[in-house]
N, C-alpha and C. Protein backbone atom coordinates (compact mmCIF):
# COMPACT_ATOMS: atom_id res chain seq x y z
N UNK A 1 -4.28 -6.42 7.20
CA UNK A 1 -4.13 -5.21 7.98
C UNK A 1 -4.73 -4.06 7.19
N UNK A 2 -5.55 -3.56 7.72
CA UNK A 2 -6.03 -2.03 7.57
C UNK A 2 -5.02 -0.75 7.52
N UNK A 3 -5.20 0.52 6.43
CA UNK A 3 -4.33 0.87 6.32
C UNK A 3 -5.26 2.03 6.29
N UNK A 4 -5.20 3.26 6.92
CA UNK A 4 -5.33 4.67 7.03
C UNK A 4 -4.48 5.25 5.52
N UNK A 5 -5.51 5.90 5.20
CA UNK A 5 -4.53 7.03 4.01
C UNK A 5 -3.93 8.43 4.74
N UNK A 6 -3.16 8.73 4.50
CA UNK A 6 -2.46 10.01 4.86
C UNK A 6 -1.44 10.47 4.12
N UNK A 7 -0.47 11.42 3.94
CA UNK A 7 0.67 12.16 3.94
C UNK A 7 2.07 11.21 4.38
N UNK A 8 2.78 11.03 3.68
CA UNK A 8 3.90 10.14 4.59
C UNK A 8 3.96 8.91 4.58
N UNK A 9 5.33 8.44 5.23
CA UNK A 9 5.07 7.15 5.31
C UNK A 9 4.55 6.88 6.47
N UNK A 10 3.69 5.33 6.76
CA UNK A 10 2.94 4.96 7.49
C UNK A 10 3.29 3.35 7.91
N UNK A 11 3.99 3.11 9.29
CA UNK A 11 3.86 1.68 9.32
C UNK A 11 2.67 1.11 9.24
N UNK A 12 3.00 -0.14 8.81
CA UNK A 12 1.87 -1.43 8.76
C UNK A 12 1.65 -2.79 9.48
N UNK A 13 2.98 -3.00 9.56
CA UNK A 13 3.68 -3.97 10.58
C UNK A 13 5.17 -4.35 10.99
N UNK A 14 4.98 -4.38 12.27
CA UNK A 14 6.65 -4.16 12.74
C UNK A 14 7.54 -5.35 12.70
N UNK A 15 6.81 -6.70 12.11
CA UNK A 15 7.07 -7.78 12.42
C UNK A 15 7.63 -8.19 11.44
N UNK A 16 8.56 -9.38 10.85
CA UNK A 16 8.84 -10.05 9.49
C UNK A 16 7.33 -10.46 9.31
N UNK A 17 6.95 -10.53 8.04
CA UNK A 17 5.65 -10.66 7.39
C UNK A 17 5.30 -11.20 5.91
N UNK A 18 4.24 -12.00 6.01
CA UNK A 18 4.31 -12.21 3.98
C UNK A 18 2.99 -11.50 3.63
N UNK A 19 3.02 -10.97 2.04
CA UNK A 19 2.29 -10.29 1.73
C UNK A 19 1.69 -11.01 0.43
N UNK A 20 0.77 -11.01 0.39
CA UNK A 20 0.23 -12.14 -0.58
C UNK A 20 -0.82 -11.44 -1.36
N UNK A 21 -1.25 -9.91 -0.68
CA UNK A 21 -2.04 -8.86 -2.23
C UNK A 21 -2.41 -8.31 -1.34
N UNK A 22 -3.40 -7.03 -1.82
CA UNK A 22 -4.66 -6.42 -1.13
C UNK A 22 -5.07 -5.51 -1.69
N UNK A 23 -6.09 -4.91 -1.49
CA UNK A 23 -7.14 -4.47 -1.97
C UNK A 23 -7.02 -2.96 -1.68
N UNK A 24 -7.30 -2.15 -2.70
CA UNK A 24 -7.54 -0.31 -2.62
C UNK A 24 -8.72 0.51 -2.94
N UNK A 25 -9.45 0.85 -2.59
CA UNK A 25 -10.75 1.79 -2.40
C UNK A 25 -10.26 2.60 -3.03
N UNK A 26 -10.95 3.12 -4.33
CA UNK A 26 -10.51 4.64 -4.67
C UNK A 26 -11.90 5.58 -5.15
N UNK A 27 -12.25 6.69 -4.00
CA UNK A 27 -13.29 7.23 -4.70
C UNK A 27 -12.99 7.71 -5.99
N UNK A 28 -13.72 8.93 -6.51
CA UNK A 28 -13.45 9.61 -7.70
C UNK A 28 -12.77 10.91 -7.52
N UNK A 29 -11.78 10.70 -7.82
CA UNK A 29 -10.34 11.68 -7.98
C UNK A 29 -9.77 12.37 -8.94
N UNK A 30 -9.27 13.32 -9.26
CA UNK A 30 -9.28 13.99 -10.07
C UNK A 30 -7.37 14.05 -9.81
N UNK A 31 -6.69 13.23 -9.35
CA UNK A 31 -5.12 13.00 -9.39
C UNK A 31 -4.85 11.93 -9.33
N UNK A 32 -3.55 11.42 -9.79
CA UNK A 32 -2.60 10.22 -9.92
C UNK A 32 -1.99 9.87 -8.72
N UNK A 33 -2.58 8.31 -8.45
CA UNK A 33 -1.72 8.09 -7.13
C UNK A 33 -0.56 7.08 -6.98
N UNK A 34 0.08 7.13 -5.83
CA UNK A 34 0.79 6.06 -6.11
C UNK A 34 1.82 5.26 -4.84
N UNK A 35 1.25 4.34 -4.80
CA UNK A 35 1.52 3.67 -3.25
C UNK A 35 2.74 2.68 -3.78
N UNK A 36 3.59 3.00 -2.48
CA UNK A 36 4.92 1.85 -2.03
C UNK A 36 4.86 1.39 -1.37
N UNK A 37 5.17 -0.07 -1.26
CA UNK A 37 5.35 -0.71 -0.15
C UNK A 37 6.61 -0.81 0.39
N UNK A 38 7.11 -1.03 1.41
CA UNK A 38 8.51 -1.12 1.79
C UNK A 38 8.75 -2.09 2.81
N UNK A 39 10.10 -2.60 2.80
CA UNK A 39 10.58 -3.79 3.97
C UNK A 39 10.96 -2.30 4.66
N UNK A 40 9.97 -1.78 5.55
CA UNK A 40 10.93 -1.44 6.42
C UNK A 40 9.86 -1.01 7.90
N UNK A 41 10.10 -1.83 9.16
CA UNK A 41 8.98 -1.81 9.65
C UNK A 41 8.88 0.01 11.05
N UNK A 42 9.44 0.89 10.27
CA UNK A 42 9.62 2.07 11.41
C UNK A 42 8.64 2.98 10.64
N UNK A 43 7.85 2.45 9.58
CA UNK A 43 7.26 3.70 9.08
C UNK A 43 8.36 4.78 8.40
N UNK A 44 9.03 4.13 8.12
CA UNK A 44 9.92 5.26 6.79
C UNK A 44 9.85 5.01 5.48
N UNK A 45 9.94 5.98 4.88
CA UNK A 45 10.01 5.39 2.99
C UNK A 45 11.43 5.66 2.37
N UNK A 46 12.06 4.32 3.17
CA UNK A 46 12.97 4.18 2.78
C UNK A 46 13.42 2.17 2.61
N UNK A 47 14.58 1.64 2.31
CA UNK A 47 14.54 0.18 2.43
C UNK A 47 14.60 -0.48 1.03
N UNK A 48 13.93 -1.54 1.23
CA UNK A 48 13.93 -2.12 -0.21
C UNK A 48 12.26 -2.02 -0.34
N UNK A 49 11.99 -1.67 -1.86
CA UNK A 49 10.73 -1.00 -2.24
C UNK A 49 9.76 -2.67 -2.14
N UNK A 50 8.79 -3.25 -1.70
CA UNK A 50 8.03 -4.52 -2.02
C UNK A 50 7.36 -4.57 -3.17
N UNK A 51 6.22 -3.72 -3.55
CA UNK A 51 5.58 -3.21 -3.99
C UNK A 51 5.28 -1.71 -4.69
N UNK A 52 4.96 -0.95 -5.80
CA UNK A 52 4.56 -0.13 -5.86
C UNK A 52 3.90 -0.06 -7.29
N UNK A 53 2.88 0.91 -7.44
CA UNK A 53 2.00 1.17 -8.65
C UNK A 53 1.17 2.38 -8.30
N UNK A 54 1.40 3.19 -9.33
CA UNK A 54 0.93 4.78 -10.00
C UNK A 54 -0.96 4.23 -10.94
N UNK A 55 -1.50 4.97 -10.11
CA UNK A 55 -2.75 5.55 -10.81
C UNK A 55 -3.58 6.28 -11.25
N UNK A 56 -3.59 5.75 -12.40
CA UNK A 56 -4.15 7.33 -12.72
C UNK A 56 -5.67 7.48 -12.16
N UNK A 57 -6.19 9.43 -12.48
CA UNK A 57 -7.34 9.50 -12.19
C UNK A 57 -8.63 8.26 -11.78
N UNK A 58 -9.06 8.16 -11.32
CA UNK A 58 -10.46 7.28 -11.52
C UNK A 58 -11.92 8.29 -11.58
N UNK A 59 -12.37 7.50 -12.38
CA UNK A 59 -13.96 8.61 -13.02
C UNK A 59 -14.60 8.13 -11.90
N UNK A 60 -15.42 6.64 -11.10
CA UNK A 60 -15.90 6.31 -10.57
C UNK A 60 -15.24 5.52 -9.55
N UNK A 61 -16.02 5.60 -8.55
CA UNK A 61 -15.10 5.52 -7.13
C UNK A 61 -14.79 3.50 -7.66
N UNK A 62 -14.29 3.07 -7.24
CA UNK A 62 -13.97 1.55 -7.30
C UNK A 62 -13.32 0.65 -6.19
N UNK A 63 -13.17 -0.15 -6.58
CA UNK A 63 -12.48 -1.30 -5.72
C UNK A 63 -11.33 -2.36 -6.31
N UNK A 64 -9.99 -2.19 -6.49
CA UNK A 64 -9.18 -2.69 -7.13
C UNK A 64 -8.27 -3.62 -6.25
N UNK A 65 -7.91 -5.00 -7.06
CA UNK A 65 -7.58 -6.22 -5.95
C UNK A 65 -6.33 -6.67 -6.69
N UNK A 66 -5.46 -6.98 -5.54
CA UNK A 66 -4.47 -7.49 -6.51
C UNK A 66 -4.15 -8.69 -5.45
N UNK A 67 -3.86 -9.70 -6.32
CA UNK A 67 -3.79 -11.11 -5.54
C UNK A 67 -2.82 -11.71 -5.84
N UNK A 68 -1.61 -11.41 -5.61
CA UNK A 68 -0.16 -11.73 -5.55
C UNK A 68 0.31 -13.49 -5.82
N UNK A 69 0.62 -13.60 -6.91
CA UNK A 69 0.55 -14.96 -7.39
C UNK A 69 1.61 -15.64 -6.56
N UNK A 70 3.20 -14.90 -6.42
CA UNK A 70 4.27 -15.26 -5.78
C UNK A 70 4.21 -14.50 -4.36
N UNK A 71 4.03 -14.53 -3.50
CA UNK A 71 3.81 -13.82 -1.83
C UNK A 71 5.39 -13.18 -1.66
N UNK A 72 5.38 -12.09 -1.41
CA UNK A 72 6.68 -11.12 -0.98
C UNK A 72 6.88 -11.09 0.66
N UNK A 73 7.78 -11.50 0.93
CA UNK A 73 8.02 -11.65 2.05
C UNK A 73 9.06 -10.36 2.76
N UNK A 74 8.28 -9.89 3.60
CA UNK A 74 9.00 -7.84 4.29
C UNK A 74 9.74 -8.92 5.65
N UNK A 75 11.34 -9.01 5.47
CA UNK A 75 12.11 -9.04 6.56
C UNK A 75 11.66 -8.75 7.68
N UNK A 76 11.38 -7.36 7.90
CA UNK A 76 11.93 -6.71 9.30
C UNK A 76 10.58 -6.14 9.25
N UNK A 77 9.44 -5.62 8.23
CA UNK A 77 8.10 -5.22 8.84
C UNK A 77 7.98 -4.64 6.96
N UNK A 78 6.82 -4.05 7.48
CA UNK A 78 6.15 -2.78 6.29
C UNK A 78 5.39 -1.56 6.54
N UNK A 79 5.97 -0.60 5.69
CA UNK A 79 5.73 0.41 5.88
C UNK A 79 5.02 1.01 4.71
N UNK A 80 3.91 1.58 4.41
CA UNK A 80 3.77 2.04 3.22
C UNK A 80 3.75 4.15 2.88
N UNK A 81 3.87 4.17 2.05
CA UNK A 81 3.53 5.44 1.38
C UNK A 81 2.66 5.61 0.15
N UNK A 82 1.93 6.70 0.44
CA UNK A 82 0.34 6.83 -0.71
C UNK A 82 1.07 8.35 -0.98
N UNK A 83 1.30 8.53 -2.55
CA UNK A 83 2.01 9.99 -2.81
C UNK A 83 0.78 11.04 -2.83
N UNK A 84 -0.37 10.32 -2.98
CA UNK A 84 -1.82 11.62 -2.81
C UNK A 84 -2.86 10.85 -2.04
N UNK A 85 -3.82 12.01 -1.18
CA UNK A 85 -4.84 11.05 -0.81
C UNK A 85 -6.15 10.89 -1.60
N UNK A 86 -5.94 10.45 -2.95
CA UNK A 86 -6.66 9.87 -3.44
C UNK A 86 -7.02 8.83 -3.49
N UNK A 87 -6.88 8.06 -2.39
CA UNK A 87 -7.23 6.43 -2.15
C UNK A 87 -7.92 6.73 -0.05
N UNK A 88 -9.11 5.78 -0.54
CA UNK A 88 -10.28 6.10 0.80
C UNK A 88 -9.08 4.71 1.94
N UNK A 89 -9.30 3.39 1.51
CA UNK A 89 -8.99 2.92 2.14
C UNK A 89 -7.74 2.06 1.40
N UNK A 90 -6.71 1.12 2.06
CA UNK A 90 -5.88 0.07 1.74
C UNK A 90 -6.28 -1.15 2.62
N UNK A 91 -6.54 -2.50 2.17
CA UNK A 91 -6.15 -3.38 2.95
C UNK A 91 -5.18 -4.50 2.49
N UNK A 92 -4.11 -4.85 3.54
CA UNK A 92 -2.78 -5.80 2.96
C UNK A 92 -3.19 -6.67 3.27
N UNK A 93 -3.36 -8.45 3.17
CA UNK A 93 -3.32 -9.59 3.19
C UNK A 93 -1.90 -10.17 3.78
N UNK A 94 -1.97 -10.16 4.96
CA UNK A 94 -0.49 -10.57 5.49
C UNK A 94 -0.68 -11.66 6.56
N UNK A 95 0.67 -12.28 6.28
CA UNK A 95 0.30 -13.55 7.44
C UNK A 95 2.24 -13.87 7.89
């Protein structure tokens, strides 16, 4: 699933779901970001946290992958939150 950056939290999927990694676009930013994932499928940032990781600046725009060795499984859906929009795109690996 494709993920829009914005302000807020943002559902991702409303469904029980497994999450098995994905991938973050980050141009070149001059702030620290830092995305949560959450079991919670209404688009709130609230629930039990799945995921989350703080980054710092990036000099050159990149492409960073994370490929989830053990798959996290979101109950009731996922919702994420990006604390800056310093990230272009997100994509989750969910099945």
């Amino acid at each position: 699933a494709a993920v829009a950056t914005g302000l807020g939290a943002t559902p991702v999927e409303a469904n029980p779901v497994t999450l098995h990694g994905l991938t973050i676009n980050f141009p070149i930013t001059a702030g620290v970001s830092t995305i949560t994932l959450w079991n919670n499928a209404a688009g709130a940032a609230s629930g039990t946290i799945l995921w989350q990781k703080s980054f710092a600046a990036q000099a050159v725009a990149n492409t960073q992958t994370f490929n989830f060795p053990n798959s996290v499984r979101a109950t009731v859906g996922i919702s994420i939150t990006i604390a800056t929009t310093a990230v272009s795109d997100i994509s989750l690996w969910l099945n």
